[in-house]
C-alpha atoms as a PDB file:
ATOM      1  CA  UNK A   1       6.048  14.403  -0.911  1.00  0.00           C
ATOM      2  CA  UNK A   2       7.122  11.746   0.746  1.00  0.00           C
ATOM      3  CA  UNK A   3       8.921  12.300   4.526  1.00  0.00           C
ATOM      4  CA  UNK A   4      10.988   9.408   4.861  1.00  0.00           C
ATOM      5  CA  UNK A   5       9.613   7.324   2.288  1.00  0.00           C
ATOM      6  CA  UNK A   6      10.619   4.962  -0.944  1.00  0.00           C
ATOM      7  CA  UNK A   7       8.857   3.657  -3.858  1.00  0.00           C
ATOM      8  CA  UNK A   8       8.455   0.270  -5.861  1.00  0.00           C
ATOM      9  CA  UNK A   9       7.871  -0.243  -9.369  1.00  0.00           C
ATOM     10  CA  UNK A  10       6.918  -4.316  -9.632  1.00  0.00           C
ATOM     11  CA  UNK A  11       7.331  -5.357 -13.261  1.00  0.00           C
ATOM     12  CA  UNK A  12       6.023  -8.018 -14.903  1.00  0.00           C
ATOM     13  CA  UNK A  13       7.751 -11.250 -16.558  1.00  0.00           C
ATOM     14  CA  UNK A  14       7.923  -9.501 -19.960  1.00  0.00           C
ATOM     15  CA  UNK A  15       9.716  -6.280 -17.522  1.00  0.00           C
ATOM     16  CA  UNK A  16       6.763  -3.923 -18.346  1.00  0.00           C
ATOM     17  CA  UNK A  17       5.958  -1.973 -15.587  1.00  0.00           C
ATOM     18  CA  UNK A  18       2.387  -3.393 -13.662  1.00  0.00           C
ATOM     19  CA  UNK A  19       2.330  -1.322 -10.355  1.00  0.00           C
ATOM     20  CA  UNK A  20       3.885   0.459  -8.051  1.00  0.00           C
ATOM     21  CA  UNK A  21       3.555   0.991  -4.147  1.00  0.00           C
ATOM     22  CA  UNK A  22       4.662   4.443  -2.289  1.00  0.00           C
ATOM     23  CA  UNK A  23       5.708   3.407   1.389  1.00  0.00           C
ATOM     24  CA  UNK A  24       6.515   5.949   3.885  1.00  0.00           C
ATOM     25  CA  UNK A  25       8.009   5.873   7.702  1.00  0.00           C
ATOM     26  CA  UNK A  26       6.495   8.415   9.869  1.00  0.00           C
ATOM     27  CA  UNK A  27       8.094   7.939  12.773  1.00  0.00           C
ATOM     28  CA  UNK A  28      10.286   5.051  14.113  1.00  0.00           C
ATOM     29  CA  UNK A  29       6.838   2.856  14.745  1.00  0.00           C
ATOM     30  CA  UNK A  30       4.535   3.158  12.508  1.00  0.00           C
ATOM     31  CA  UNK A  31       4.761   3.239   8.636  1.00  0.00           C
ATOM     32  CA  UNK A  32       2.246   3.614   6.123  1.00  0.00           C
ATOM     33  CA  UNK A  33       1.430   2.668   2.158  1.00  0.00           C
ATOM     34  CA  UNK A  34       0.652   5.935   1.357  1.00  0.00           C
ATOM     35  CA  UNK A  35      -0.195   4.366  -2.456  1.00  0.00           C
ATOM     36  CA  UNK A  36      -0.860   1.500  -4.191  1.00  0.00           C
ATOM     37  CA  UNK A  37      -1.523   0.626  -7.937  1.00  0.00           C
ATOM     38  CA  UNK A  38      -1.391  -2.164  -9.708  1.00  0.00           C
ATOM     39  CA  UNK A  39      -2.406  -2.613 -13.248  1.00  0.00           C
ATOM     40  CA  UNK A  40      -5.718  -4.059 -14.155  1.00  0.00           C
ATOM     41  CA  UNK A  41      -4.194  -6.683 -16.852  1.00  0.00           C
ATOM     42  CA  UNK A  42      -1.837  -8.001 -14.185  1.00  0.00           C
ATOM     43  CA  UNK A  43      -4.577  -7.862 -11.134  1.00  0.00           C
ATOM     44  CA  UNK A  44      -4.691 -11.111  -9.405  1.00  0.00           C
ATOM     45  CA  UNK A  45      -0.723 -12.174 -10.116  1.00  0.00           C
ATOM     46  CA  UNK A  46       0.506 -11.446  -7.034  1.00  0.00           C
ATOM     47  CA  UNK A  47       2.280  -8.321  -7.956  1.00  0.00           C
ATOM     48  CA  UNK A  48       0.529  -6.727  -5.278  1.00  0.00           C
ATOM     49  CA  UNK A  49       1.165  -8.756  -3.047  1.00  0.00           C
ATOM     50  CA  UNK A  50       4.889  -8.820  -3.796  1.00  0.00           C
ATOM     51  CA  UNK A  51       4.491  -4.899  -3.248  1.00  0.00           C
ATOM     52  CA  UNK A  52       2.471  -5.203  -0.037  1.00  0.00           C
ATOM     53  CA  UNK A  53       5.515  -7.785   1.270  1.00  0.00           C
ATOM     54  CA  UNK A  54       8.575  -5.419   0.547  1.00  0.00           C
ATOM     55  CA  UNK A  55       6.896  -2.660   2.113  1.00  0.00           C
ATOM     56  CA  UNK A  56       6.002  -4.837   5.204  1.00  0.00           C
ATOM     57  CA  UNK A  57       9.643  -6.320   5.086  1.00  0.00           C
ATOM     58  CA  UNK A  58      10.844  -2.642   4.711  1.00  0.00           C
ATOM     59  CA  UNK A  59       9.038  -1.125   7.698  1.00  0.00           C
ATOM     60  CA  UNK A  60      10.444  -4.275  10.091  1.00  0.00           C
ATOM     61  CA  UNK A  61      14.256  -3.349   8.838  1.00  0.00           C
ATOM     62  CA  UNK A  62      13.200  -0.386  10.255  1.00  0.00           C
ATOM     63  CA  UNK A  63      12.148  -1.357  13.677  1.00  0.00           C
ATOM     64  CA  UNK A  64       8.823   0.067  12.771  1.00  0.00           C
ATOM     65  CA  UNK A  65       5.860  -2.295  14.673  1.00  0.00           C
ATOM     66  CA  UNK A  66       3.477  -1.277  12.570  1.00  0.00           C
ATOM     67  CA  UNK A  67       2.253  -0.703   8.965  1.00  0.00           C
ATOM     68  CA  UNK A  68      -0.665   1.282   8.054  1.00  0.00           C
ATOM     69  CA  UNK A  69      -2.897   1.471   4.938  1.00  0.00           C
ATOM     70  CA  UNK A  70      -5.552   4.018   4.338  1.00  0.00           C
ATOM     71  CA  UNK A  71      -8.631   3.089   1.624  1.00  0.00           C
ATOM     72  CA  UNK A  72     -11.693   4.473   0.506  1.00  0.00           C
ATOM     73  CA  UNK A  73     -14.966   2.938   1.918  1.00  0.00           C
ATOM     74  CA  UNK A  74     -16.700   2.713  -0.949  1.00  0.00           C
ATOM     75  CA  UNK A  75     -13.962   0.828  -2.708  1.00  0.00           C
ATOM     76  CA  UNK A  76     -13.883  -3.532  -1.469  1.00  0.00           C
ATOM     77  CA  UNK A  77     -11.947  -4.507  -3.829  1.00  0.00           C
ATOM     78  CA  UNK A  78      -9.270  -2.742  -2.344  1.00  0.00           C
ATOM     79  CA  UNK A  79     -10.510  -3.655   1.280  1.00  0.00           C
ATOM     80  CA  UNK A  80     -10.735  -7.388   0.620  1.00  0.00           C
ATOM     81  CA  UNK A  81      -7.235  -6.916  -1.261  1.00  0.00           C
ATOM     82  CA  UNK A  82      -5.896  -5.473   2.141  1.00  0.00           C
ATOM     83  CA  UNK A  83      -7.693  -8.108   4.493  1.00  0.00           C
ATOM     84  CA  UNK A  84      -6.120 -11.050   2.246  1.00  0.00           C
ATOM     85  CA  UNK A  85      -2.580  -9.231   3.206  1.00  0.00           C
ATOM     86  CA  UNK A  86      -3.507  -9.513   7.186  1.00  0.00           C
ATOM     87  CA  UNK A  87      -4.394  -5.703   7.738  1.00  0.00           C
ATOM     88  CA  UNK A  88      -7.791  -5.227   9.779  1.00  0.00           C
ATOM     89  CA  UNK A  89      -9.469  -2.640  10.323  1.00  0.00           C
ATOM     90  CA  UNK A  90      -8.780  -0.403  12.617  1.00  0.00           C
ATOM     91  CA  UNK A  91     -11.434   2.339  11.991  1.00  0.00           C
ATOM     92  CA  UNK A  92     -13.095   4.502   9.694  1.00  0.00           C
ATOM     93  CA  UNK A  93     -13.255   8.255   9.202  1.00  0.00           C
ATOM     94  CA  UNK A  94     -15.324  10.359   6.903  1.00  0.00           C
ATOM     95  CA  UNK A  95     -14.077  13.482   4.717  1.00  0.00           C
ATOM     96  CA  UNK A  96     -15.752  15.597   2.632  1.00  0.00           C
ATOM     97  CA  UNK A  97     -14.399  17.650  -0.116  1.00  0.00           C
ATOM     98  CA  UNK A  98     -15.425  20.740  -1.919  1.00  0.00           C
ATOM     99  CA  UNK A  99     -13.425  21.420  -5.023  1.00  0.00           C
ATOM    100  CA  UNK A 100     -13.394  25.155  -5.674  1.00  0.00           C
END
């Protein structure tokens, strides 16, 4: 569940649906992607991008100064995708899971 947050659905030329992007506002600074997903057959079109821009244009419209993303470590893709959009890091954390 999302606190104060909206979601995206970018489509593609042909209006089939390629990704989508969850964006949330935590507080009147800081907002975060809490999701991304774009599909593989329309990777490197910019629809990510597109999604990455809205949310940053959506979090200024806000006031907020700053928009957070979270990734997995093992996944650069995603990382590189980010960096290419201007985030940086800002640090890393470790969690471990146990499913029960």
């Amino acid at each position: 569940m999302l606190a104060d947050g909206l979601v995206w659905v970018g489509t593609t030329e042909d209006k089939k649906t390629g990704g989508m992007l969850a964006f949330e506002a935590r507080d009147h600074e800081t907002a975060s992607i809490a999701l991304l997903v774009v599909a593989p057959t329309v990777r490197r079109q910019y629809l990510g991008q597109c999604l990455v821009y809205t949310a940053r244009q959506e979090a200024r419209n806000r006031g907020c100064t700053e928009l957070r993303v979270v990734t997995q470590g093992a996944n650069l893709s995603a990382q590189r995708f980010y960096e290419h959009c201007g985030f940086g890091l800002l640090h890393t954390e470790r969690y471990y899971h146990l499913w029960l």
